[in-house]
Structures are given as structure tokens and as C-alpha cells.
C-alpha atoms as a PDB file:
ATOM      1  CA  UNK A   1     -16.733  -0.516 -13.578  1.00  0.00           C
ATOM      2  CA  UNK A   2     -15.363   0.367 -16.818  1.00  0.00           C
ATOM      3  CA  UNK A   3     -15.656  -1.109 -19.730  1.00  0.00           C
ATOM      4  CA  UNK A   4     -18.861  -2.583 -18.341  1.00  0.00           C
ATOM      5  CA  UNK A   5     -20.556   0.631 -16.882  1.00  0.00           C
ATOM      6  CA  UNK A   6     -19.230   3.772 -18.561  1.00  0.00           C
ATOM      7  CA  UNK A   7     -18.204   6.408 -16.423  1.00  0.00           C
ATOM      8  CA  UNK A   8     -21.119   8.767 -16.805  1.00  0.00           C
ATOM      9  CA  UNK A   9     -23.634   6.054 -17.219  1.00  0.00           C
ATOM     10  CA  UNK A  10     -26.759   6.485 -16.009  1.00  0.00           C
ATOM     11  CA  UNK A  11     -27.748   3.305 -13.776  1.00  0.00           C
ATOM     12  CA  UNK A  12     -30.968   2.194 -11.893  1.00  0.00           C
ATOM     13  CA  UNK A  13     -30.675   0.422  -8.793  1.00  0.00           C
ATOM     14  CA  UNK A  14     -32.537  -1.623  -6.132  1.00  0.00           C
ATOM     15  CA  UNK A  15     -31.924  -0.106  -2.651  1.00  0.00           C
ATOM     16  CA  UNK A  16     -33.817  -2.864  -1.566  1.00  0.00           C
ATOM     17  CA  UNK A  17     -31.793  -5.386  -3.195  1.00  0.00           C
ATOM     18  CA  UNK A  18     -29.527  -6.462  -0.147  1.00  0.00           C
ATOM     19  CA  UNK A  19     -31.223  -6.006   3.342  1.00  0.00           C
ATOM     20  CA  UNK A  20     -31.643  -8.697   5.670  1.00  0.00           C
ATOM     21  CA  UNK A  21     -29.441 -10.909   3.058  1.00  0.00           C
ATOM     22  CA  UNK A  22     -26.730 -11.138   1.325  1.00  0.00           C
ATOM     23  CA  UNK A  23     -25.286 -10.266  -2.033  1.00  0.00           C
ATOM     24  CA  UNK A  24     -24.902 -12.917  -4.980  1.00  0.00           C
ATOM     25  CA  UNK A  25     -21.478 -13.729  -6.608  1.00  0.00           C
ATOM     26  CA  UNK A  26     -21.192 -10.781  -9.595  1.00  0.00           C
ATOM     27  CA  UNK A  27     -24.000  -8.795  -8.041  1.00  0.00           C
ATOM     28  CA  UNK A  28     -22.575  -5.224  -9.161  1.00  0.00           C
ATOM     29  CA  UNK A  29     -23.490  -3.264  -6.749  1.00  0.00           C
ATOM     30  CA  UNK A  30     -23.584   0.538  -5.099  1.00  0.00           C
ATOM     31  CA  UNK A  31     -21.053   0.936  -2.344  1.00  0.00           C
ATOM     32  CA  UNK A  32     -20.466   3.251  -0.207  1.00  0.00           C
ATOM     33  CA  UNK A  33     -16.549   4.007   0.596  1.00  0.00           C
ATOM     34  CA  UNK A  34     -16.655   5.108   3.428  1.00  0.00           C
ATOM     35  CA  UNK A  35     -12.786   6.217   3.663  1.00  0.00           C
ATOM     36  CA  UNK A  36     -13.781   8.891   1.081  1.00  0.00           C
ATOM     37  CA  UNK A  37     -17.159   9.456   1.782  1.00  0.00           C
ATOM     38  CA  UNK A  38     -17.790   8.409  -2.288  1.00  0.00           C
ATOM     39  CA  UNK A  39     -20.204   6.384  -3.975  1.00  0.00           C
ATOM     40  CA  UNK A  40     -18.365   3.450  -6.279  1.00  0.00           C
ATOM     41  CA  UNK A  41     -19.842   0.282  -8.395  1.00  0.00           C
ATOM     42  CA  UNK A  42     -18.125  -2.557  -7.930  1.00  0.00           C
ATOM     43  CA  UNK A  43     -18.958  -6.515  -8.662  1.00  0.00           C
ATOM     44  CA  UNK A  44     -19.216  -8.601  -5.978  1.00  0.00           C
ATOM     45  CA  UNK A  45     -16.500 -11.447  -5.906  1.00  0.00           C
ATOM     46  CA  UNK A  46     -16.530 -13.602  -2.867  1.00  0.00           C
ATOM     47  CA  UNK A  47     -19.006 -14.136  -0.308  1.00  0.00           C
ATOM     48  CA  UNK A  48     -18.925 -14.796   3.512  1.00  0.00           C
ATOM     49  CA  UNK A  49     -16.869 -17.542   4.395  1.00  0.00           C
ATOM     50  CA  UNK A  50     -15.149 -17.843   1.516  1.00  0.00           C
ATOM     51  CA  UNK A  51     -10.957 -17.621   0.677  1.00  0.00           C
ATOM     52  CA  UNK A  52     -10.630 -15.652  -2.097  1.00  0.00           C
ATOM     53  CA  UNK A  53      -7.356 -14.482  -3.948  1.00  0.00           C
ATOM     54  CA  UNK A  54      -6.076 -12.650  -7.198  1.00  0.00           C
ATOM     55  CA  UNK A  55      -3.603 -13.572  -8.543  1.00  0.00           C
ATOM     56  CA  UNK A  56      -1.582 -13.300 -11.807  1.00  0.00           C
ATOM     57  CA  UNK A  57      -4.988 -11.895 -13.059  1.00  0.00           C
ATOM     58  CA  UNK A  58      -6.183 -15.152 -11.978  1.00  0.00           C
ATOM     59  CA  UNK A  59      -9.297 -14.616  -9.685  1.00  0.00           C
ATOM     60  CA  UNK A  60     -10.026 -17.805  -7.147  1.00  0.00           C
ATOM     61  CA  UNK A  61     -12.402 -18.670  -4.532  1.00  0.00           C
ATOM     62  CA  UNK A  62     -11.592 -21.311  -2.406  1.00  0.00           C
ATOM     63  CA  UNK A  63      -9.081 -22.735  -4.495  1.00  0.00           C
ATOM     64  CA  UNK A  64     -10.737 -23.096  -7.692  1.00  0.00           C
ATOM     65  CA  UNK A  65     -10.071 -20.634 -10.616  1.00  0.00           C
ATOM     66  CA  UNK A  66     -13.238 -17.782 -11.051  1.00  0.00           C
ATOM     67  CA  UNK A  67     -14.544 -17.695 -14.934  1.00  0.00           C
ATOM     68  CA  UNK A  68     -15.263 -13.930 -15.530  1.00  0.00           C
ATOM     69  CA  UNK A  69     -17.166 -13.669 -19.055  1.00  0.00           C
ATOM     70  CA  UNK A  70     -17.782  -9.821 -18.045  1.00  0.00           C
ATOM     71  CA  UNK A  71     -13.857  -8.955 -18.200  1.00  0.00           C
ATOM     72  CA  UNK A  72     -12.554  -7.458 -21.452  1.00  0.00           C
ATOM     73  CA  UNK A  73     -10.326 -10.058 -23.778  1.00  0.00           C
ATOM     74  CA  UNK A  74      -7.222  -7.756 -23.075  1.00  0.00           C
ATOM     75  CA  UNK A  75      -7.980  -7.868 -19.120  1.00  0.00           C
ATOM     76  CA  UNK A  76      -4.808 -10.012 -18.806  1.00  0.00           C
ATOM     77  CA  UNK A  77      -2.846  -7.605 -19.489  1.00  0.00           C
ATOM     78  CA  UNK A  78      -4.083  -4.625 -17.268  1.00  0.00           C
ATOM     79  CA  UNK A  79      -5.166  -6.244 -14.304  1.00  0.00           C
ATOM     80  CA  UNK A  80      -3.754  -4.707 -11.676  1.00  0.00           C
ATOM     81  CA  UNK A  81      -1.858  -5.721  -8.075  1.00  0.00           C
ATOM     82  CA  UNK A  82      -2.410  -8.988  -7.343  1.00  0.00           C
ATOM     83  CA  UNK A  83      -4.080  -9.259  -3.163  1.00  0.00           C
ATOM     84  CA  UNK A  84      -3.202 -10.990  -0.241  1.00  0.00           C
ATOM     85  CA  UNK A  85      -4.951 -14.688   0.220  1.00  0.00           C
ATOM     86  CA  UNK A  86      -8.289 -13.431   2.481  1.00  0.00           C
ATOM     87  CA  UNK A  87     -10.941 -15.395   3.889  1.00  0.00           C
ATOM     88  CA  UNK A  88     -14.361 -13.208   3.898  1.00  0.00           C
ATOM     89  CA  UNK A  89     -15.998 -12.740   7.382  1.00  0.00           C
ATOM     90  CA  UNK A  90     -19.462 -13.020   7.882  1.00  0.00           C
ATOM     91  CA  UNK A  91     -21.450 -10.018   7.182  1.00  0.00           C
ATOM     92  CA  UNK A  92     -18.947  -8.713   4.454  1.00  0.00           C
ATOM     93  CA  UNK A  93     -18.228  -9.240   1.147  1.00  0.00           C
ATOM     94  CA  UNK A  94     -15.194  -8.768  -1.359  1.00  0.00           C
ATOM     95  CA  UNK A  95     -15.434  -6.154  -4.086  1.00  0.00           C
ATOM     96  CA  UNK A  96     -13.629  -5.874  -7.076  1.00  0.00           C
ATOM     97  CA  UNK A  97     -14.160  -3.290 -10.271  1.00  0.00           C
ATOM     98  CA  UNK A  98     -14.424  -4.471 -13.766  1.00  0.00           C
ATOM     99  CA  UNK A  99     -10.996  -2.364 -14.887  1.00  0.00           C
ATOM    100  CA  UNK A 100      -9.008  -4.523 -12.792  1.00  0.00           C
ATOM    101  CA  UNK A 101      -5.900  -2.200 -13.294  1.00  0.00           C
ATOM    102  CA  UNK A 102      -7.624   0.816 -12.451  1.00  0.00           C
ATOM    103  CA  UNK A 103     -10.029  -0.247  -9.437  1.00  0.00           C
ATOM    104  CA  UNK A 104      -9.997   0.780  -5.894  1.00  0.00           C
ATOM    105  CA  UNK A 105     -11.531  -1.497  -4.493  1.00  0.00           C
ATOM    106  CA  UNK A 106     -11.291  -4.722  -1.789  1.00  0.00           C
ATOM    107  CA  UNK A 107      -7.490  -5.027  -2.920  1.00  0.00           C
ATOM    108  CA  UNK A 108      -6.980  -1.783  -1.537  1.00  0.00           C
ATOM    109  CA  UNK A 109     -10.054  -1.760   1.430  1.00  0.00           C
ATOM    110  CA  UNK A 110     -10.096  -5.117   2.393  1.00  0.00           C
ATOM    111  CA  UNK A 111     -14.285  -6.974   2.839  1.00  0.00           C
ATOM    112  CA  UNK A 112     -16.605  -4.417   2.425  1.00  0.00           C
ATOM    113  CA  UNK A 113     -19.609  -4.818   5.202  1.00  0.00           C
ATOM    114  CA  UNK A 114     -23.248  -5.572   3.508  1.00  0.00           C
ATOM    115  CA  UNK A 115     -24.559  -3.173   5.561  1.00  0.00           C
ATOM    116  CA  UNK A 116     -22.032  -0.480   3.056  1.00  0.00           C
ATOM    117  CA  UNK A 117     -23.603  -1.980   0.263  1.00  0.00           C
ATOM    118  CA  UNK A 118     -26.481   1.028  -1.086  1.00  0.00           C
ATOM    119  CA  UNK A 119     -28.137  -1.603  -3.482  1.00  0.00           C
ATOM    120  CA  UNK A 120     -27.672  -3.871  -6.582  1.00  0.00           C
ATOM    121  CA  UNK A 121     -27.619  -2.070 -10.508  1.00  0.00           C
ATOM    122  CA  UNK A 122     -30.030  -3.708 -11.951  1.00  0.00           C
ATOM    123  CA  UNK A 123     -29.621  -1.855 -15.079  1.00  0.00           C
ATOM    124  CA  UNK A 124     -27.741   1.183 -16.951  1.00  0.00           C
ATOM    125  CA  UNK A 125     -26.996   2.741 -19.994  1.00  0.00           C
ATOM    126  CA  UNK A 126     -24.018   4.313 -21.174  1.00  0.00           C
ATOM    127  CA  UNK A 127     -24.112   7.604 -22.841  1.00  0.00           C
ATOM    128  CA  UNK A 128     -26.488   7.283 -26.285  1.00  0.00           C
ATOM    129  CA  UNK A 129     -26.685   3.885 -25.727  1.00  0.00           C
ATOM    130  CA  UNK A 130     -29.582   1.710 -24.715  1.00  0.00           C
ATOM    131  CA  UNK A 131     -30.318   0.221 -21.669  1.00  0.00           C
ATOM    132  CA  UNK A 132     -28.890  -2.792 -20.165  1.00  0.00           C
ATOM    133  CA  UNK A 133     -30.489  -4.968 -17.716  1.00  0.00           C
ATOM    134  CA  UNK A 134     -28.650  -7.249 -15.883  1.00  0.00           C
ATOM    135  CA  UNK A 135     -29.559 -10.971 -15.047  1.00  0.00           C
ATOM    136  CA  UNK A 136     -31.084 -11.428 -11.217  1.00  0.00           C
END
């Protein structure tokens, strides 16, 4: 999640945050990969039932072009592989890290299930930093 969330930030999270629902759009959340047994972050980028594609370093849902405040200016020009055109089944979601060109993430996995989801960050701080909290 870099440049958002250092990588040895300390975060607090709400295990709570996603059972018996679902997610918000730019939730960042706690996943659990299960391909590599690893714990990532990750901000949540399309929702159940939803087409979503990236593009160019162009993120859209449905169609319509995703505004992304939390990106860094130069994030056009590291953004990674662009991903297939994939509608989001229910009961998943699609993932995608901050440091677009360095993220492992629904690009690579395909919709992540809610139920992989460990919770929502609802705050960190980077090393000598303060803390951030994040908007619900």
C-alpha cells in the first residue's frame, strides 16, 4: 500500500469491520492471500456486481472513469499491467494496492472472497510519524 501505508507501518484494524456485509469502495483492508498463506493491505476497488477494468492507468467501474485522490501525482507513470475487463461476483470483491506498479493483487488473483477479507485499517502510522485515521 505504499506510498499510502509504509511498509513497516504500524496499523489498527477492525476485524469486525466486514462480517455479514460487504466492503465499501476504497475500504483498505487486511487480506488474507491465501496462495501464499500472507497477510497484504490492499484498497478495495469494485464491488459485487460490478465490471471493473484498468486500463492505461485508467481505473473504471462500469464504464465510467474511477477518481483516485489517494494515488501519488507520478502514479501515471508506474502503474503497472493493465487487467482483463471482469465483472465482480457476488460475495467477492476486487483488490488493488496503492503502488499500482508494484502490487500483487486482483490483477494477478482475480475477486478476492469477503469472507478472505481479515478487517478494514481504520488507522496507521508510518515509522515516527503520527497516526492516521481514515474516513468510515
Amino acid at each position: 500500500m505504499e506510498p499510502t501505508i509504509a511498509k513497516n507501518a504500524e496499523i489498527h484494524v477492525d476485524k469486525d469491520a466486514f462480517k455479514g456485509g460487504v466492503p465499501n469502495r476504497n475500504d483498505v483492508t487486511v487480506w488474507l492471500d491465501e496462495q501464499v498463506n500472507e497477510i497484504a493491505v490492499k484498497r478495495v476497488v469494485a464491488l459485487p456486481g460490478e465490471t471493473v477494468e484498468y486500463s492505461n492507468c485508467v481505473l473504471t467501474i462500469d464504464g465510467a472513469a474511477e477518481e483516485e485522490p489517494f494515488l501519488p501525482a507520478d502514479a501515471n507513470t508506474s502503474c503497472g499491467g493493465d487487467g482483463e475487463s471482469v465483472k465482480v461476483p457476488e460475495g467477492f470483491v476486487y483488490l488493488m494496492g496503492d503502488n499500482r506498479g508494484g502490487s500483487k493483487d486482483s490483477r494477478d488473483v482475480g475477486p478476492v472472497a469477503i469472507a478472505s477479507l481479515r478487517g478494514r485499517v481504520t488507522e496507521w502510522k508510518n515509522v515516527a510519524e503520527e497516526w492516521v485515521a481514515l474516513d468510515s
